[in-house]
N, C-alpha and C. Protein backbone atom coordinates (compact mmCIF):
# COMPACT_ATOMS: atom_id res chain seq x y z
N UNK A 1 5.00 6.28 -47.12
CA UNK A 1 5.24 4.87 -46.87
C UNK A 1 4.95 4.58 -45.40
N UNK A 2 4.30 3.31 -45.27
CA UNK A 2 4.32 3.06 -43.91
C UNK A 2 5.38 2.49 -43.21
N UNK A 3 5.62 2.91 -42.13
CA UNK A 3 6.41 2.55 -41.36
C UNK A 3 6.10 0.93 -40.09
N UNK A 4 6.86 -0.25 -40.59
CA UNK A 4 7.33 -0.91 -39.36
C UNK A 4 7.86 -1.01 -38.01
N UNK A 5 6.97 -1.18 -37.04
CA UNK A 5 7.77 -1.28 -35.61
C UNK A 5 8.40 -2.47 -35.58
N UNK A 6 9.54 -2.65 -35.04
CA UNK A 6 9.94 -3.76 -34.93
C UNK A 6 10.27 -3.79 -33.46
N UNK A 7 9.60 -5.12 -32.86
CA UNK A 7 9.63 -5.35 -31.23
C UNK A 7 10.79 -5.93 -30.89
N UNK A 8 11.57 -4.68 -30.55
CA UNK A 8 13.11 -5.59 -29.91
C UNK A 8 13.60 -4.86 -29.00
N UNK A 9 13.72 -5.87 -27.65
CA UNK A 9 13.29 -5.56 -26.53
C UNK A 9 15.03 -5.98 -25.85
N UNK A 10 15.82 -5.07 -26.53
CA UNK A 10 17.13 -5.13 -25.30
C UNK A 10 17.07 -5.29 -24.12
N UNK A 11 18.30 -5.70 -23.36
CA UNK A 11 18.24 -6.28 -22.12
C UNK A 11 18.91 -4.41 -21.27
N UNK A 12 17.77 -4.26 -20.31
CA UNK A 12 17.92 -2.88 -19.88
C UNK A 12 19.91 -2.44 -19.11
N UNK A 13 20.48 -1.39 -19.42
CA UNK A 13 21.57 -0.90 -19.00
C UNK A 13 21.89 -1.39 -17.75
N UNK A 14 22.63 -1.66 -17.18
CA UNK A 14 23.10 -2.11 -15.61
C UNK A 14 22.80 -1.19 -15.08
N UNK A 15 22.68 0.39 -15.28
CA UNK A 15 22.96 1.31 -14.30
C UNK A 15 22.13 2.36 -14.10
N UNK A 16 20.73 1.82 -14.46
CA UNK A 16 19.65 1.97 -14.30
C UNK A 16 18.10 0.81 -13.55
N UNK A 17 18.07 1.61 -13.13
CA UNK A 17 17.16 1.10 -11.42
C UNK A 17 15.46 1.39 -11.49
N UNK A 18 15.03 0.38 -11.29
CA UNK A 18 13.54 0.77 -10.96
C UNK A 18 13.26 1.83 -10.62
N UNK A 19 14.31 2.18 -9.58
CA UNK A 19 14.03 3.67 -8.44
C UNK A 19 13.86 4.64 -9.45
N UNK A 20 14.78 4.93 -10.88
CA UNK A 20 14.95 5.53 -11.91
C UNK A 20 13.88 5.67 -12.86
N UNK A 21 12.95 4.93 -12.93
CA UNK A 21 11.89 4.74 -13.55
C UNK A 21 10.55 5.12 -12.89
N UNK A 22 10.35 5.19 -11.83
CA UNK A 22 9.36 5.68 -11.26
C UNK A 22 9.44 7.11 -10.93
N UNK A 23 8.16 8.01 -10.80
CA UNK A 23 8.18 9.27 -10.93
C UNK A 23 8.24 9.75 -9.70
N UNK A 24 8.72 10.48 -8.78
CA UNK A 24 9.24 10.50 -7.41
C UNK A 24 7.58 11.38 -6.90
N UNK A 25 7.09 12.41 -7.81
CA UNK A 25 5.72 12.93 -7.21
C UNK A 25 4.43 11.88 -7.83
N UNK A 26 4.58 10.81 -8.34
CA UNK A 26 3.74 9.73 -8.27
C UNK A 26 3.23 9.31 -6.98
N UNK A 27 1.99 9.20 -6.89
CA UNK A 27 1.17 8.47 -5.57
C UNK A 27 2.13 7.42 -4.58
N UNK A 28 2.66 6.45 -5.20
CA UNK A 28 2.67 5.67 -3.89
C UNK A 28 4.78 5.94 -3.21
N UNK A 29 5.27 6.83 -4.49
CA UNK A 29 6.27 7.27 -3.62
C UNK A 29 6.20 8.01 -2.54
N UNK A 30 5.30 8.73 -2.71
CA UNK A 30 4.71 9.64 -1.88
C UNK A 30 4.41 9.19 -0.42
N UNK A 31 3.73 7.73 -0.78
CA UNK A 31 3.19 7.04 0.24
C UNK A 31 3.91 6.37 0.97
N UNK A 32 5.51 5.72 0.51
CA UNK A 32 5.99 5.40 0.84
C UNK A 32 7.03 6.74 1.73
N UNK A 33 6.92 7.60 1.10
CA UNK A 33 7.97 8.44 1.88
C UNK A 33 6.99 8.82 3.59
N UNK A 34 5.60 8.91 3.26
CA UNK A 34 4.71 9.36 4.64
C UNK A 34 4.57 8.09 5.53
N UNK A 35 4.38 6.81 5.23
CA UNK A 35 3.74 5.83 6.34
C UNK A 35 5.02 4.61 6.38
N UNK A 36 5.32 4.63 7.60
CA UNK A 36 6.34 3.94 7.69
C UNK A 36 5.80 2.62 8.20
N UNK A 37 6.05 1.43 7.50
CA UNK A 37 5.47 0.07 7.80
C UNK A 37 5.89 -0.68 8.44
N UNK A 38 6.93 -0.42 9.05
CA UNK A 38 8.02 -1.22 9.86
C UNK A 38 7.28 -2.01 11.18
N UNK A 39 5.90 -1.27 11.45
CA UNK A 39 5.68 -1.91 12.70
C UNK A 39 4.90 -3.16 12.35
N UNK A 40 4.48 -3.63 10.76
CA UNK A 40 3.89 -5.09 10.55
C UNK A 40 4.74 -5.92 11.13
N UNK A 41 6.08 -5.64 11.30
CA UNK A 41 6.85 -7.32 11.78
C UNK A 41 6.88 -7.69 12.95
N UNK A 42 6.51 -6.71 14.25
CA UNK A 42 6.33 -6.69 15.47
C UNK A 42 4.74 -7.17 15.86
N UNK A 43 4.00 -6.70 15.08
CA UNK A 43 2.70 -6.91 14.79
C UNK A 43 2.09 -8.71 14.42
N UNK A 44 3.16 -9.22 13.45
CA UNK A 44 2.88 -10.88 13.09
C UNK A 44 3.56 -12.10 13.42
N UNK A 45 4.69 -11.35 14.55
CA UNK A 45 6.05 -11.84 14.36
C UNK A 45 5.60 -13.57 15.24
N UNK A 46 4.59 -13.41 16.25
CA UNK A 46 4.40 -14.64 17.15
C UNK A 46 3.49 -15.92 15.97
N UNK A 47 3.28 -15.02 14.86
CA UNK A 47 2.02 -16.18 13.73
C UNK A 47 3.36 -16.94 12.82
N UNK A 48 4.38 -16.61 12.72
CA UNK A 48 5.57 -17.13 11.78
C UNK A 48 6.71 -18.21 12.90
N UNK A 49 6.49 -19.41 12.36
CA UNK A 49 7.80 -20.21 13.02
C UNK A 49 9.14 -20.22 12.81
N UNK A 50 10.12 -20.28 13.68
CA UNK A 50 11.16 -20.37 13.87
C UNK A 50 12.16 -20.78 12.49
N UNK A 51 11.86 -21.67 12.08
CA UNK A 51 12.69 -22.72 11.56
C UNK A 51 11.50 -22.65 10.33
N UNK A 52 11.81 -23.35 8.99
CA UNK A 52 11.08 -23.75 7.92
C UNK A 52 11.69 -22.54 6.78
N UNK A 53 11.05 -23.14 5.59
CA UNK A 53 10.90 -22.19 4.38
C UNK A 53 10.72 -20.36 4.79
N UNK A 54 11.43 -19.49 3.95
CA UNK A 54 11.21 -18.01 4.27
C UNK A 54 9.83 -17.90 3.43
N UNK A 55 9.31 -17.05 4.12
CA UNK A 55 7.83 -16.68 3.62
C UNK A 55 8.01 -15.03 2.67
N UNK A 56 7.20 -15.04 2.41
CA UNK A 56 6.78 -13.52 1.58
C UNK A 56 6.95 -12.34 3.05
N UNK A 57 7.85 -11.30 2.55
CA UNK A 57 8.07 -10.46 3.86
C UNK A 57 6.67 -10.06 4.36
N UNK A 58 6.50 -9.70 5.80
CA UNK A 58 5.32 -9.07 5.70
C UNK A 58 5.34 -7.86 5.63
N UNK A 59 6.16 -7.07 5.32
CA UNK A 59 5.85 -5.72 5.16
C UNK A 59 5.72 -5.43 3.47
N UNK A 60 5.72 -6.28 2.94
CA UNK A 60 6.15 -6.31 1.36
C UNK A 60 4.40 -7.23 1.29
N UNK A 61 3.67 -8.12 1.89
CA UNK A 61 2.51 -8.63 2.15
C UNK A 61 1.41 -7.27 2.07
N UNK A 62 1.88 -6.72 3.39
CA UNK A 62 0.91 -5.50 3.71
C UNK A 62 0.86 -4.53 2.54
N UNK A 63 2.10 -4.22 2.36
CA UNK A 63 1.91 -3.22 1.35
C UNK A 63 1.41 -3.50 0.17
N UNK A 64 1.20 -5.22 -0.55
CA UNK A 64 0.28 -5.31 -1.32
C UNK A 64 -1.26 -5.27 -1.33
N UNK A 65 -1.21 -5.26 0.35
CA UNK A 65 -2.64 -5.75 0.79
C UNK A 65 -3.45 -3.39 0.36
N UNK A 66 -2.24 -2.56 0.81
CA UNK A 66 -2.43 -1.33 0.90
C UNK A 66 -3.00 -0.94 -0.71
N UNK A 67 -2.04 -1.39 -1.62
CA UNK A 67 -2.31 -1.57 -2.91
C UNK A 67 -4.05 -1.91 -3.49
N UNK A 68 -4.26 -2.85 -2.92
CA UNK A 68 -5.40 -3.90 -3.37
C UNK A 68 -6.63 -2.63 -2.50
N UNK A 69 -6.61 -2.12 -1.40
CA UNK A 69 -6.76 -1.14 -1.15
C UNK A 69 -7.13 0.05 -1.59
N UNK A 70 -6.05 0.59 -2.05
CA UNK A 70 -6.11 1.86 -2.43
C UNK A 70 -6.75 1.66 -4.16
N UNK A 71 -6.45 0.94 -4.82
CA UNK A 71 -6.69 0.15 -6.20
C UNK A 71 -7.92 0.20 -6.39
N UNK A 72 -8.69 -0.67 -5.46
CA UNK A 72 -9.97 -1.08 -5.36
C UNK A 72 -9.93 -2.37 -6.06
N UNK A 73 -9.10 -3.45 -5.95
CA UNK A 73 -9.09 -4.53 -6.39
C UNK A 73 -9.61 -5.42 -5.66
N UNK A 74 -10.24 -6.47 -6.00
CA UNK A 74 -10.98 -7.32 -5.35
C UNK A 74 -10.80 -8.88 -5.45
N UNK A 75 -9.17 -9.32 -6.08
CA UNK A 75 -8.88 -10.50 -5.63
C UNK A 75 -7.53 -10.89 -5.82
N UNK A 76 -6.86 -11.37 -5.04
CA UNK A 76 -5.05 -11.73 -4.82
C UNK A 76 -4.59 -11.84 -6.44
N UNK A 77 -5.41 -12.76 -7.55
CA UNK A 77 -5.15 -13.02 -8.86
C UNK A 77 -4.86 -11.49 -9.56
N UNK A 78 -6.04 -10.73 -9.39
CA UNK A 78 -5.93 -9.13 -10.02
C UNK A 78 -5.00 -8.45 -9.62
N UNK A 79 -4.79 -8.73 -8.22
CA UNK A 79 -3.50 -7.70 -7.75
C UNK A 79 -2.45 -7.88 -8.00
N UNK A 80 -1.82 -9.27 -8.26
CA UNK A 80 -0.39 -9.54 -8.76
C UNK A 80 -0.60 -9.42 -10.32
N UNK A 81 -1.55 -9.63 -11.26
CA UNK A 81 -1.54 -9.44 -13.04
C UNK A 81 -1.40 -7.51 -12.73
N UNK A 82 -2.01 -7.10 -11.79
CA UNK A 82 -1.48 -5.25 -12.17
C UNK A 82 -0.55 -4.95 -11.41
N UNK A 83 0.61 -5.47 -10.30
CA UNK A 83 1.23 -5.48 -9.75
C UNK A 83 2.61 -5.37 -11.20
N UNK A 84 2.33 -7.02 -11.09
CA UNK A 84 3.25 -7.14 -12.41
C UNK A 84 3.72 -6.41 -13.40
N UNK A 85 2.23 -5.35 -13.84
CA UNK A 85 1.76 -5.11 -15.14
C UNK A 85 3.01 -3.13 -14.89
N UNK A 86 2.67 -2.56 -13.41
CA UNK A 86 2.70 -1.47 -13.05
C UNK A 86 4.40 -1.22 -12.39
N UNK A 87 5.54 -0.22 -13.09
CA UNK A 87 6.62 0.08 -12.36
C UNK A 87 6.51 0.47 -10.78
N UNK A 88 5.64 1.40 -10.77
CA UNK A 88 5.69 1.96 -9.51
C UNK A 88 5.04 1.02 -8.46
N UNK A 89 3.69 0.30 -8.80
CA UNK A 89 3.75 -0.88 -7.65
C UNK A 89 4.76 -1.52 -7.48
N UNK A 90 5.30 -2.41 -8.66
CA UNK A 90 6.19 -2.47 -8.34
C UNK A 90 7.41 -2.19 -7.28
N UNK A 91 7.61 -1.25 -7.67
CA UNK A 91 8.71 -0.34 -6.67
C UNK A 91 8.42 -0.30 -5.23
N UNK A 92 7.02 0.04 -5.23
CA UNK A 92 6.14 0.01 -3.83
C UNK A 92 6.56 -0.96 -2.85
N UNK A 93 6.20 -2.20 -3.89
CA UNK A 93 5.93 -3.23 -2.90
C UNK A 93 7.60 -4.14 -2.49
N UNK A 94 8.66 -3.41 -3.22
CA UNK A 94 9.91 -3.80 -2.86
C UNK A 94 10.73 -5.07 -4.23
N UNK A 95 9.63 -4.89 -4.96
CA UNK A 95 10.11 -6.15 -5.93
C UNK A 95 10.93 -5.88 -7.48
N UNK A 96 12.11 -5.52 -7.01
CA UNK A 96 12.57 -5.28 -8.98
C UNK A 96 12.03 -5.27 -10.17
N UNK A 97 12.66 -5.31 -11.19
CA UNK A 97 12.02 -6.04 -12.36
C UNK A 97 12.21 -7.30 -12.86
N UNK A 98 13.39 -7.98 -12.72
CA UNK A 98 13.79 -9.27 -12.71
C UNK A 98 13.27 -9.97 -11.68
N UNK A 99 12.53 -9.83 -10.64
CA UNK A 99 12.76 -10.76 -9.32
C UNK A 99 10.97 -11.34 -9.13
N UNK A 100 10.67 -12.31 -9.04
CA UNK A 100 9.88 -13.07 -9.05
C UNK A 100 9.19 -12.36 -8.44
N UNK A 101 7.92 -11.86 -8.35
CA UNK A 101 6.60 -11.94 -7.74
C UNK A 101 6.09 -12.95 -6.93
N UNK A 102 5.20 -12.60 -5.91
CA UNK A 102 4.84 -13.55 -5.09
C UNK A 102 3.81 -14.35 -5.77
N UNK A 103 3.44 -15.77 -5.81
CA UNK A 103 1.76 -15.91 -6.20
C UNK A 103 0.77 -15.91 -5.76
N UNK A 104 -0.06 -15.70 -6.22
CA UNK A 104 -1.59 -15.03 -5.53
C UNK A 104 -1.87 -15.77 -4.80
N UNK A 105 -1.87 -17.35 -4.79
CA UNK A 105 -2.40 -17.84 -3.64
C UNK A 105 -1.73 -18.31 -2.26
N UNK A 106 0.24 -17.99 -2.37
CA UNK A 106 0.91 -17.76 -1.17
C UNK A 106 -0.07 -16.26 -0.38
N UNK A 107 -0.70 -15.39 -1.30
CA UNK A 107 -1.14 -14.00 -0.69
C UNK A 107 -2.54 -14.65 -0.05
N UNK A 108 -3.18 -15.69 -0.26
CA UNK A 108 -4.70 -16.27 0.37
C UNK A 108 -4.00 -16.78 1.89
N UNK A 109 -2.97 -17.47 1.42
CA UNK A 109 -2.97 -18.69 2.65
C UNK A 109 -1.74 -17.36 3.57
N UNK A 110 -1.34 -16.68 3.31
CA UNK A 110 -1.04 -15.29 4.25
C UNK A 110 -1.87 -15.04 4.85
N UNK A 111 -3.24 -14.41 4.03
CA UNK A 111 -4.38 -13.48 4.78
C UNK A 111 -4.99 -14.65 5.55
N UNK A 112 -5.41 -15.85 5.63
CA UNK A 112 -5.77 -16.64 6.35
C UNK A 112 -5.35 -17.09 7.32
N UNK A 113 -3.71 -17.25 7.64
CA UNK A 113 -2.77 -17.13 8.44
C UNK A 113 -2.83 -16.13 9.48
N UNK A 114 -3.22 -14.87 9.38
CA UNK A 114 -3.14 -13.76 9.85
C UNK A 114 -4.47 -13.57 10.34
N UNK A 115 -5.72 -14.28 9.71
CA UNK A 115 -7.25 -13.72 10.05
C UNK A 115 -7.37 -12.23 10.34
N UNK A 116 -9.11 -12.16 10.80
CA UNK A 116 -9.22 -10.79 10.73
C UNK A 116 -8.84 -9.93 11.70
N UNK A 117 -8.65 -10.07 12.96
CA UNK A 117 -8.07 -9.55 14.03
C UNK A 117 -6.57 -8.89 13.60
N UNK A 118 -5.89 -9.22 12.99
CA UNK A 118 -4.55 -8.71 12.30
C UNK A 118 -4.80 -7.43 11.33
N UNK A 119 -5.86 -8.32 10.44
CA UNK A 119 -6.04 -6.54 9.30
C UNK A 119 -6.87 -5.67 9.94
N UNK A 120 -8.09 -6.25 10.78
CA UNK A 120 -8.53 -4.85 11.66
C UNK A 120 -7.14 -3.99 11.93
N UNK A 121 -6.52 -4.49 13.08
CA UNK A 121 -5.17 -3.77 13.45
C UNK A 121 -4.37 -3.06 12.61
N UNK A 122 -4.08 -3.68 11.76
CA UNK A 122 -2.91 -3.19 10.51
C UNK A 122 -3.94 -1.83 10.14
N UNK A 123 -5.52 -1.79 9.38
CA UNK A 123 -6.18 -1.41 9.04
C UNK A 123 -5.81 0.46 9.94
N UNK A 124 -6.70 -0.09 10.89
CA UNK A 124 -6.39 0.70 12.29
C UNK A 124 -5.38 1.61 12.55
N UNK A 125 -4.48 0.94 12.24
CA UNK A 125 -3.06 1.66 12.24
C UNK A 125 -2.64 2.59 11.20
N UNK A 126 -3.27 2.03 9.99
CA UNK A 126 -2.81 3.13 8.77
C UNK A 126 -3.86 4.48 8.85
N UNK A 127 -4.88 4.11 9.40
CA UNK A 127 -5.45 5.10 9.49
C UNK A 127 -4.71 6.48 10.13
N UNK A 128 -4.71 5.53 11.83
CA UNK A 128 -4.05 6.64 12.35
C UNK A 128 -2.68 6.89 12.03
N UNK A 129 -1.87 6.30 11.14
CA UNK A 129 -0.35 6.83 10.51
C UNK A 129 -1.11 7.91 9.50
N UNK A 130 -2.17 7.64 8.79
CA UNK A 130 -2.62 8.65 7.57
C UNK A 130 -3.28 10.10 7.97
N UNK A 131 -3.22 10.01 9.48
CA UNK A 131 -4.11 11.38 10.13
C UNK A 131 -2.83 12.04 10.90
N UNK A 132 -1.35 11.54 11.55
CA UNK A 132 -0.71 11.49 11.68
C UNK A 132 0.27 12.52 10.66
N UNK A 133 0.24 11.86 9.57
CA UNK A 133 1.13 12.52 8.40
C UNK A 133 0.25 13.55 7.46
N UNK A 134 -0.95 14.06 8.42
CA UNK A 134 -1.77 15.23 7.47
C UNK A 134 -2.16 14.34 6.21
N UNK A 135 -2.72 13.05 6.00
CA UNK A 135 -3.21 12.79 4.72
C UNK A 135 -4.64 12.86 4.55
N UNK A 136 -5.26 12.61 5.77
CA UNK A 136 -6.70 13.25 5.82
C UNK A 136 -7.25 14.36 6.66
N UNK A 137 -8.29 15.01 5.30
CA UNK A 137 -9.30 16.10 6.41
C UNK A 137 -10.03 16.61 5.86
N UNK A 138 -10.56 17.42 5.81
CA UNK A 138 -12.04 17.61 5.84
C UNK A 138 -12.64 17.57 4.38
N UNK A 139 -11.78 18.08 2.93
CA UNK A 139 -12.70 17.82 1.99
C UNK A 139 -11.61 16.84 0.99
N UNK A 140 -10.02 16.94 1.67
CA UNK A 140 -9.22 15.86 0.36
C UNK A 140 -8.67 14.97 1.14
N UNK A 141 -7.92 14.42 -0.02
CA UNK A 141 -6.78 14.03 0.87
C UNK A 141 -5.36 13.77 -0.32
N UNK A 142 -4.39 13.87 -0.04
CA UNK A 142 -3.27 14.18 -1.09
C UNK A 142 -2.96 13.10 -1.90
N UNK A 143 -3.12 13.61 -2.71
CA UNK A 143 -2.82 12.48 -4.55
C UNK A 143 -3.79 11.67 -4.48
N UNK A 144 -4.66 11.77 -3.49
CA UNK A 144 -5.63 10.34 -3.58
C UNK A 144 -7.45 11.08 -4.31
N UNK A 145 -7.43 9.71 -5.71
CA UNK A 145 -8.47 10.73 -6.56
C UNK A 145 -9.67 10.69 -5.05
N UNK A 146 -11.10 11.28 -5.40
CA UNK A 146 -11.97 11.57 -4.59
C UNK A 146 -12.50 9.83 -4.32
N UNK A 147 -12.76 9.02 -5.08
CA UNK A 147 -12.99 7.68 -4.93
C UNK A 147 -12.60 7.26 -3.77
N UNK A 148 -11.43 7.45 -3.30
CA UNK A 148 -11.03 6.81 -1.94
C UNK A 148 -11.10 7.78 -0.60
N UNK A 149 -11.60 8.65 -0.65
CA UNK A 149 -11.66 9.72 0.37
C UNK A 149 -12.63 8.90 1.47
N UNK A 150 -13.89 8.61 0.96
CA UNK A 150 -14.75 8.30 1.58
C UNK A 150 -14.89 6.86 2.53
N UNK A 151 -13.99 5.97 1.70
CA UNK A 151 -13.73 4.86 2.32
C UNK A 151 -13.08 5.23 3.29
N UNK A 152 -11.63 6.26 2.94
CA UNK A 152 -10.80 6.23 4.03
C UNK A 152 -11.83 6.85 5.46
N UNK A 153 -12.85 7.76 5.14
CA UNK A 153 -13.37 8.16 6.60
C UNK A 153 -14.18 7.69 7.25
N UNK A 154 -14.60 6.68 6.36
CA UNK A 154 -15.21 5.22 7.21
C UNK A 154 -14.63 4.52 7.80
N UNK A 155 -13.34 4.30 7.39
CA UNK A 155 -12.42 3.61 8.08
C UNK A 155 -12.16 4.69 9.43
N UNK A 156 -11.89 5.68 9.05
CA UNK A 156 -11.35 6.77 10.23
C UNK A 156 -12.31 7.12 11.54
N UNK A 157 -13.71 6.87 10.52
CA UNK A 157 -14.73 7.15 11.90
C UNK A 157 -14.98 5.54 12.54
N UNK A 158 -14.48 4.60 12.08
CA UNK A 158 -14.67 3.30 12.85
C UNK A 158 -13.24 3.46 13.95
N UNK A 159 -12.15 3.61 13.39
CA UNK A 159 -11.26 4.13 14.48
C UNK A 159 -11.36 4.71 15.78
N UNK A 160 -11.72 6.08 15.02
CA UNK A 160 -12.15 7.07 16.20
C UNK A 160 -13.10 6.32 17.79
N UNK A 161 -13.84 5.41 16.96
CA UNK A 161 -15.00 4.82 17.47
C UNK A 161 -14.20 3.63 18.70
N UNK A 162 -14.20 3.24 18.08
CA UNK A 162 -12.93 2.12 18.81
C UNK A 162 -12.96 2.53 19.80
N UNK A 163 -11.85 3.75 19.72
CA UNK A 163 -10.74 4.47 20.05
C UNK A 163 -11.54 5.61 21.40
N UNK A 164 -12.54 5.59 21.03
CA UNK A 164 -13.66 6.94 21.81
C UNK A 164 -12.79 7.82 21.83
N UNK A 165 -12.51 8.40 20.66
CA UNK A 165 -11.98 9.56 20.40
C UNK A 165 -12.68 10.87 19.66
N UNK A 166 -12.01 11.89 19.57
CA UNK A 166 -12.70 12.88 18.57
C UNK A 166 -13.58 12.30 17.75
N UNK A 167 -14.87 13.25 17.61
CA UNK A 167 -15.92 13.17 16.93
C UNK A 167 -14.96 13.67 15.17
N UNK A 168 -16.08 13.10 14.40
CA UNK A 168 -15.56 13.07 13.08
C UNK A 168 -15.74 14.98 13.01
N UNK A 169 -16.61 15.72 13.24
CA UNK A 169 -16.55 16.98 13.01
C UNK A 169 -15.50 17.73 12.89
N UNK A 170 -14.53 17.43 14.35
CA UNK A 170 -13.67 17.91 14.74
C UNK A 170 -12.06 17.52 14.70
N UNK A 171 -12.69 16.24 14.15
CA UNK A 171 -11.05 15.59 13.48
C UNK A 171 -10.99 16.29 12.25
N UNK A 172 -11.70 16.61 11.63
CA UNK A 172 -11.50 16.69 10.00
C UNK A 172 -11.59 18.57 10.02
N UNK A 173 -12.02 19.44 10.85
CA UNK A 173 -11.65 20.35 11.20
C UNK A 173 -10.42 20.54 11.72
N UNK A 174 -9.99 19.79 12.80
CA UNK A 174 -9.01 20.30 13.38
C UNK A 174 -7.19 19.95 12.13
N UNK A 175 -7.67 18.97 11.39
CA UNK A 175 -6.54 18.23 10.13
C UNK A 175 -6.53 19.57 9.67
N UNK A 176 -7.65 19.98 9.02
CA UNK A 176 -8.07 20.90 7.58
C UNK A 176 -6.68 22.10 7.93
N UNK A 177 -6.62 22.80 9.07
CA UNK A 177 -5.93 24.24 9.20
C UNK A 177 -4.36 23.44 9.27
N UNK A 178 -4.40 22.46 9.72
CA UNK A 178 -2.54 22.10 9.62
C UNK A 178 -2.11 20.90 8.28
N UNK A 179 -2.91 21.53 7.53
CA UNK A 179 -2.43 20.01 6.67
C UNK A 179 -1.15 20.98 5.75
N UNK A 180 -0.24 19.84 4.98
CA UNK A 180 0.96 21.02 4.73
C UNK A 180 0.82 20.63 2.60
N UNK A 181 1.76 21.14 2.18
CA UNK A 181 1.41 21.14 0.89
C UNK A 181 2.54 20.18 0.51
């Protein structure tokens, strides 16, 4: 005989937590335990006024922007329908399961707010937090599939560049012998 599913969707236990639901060696816990974001609010704090409506945090902003990022998503609409869709972004980006999502186009008139001089910086910065915390070097980089390796060392050799720092040879040599497991 075949069997009926029947879709009934109880209201989840009190005493169980997003935190509970996400897998602690999953990617972006991971990410969250290595790059500490705290310095976006020091970073935007003179673009936000005094007084008015509270805005979307920006460290909860960035870290969707890290998402859209690491994802390879390519517009504010896509990133909140898989935001939504995903526990662990979720979790990532600081937002429960009950608690409203931002909408995609408070996330336009953010990034426009901020222009490009801000995400260069922010950009900039994760890099060097991601070379910092051993996440890049010479042939991986941790939990992250091979797809994003390459972006990230474009990003890393535009840094460097900036920065007139170590040649890419010798950054990604010198990572490779101290990176930890």
């Amino acid at each position: 005989m075949m069997g009926t599913k029947e879709r009934n969707f109880p209201s989840l236990p009190e005493d169980i937590s997003l935190e509970d639901l996400v897998p602690k060696d999953s990617f972006y816990p991971r990410l969250q335990e290595r790059l500490d974001l705290s310095f976006v609010r020091e970073m935007v704090e003179d673009l936000y006024a005094a007084t008015g409506r509270p805005s979307v945090d920006p460290e909860a902003f960035f870290r969707l922007q890290l998402v859209m990022f690491c994802e390879g998503i390519r517009s504010e609409r896509e990133l909140m329908r898989i935001v939504s869709d995903r526990l662990s972004l979720r979790w990532y980006v600081g937002y429960d399961l009950f608690e409203a999502l931002p909408h995609h186009s408070s996330l336009i008139r953010i990034r426009d707010r901020f222009g490009l001089s801000v995400f260069r910086e922010f950009f900039e910065r994760i890099v060097e937090l991601c070379v910092e915390a051993g996440l890049v070097w010479a042939r991986s980089s941790i939990s992250m599939p091979p797809r994003w390796t390459p972006t990230l060392r474009q990003r890393l050799d535009r840094a460097q560049v900036l920065r007139g720092g170590a040649s890419r040879r010798t950054l990604y040599r010198g990572r490779s012998s101290r990176r930890t497991a």
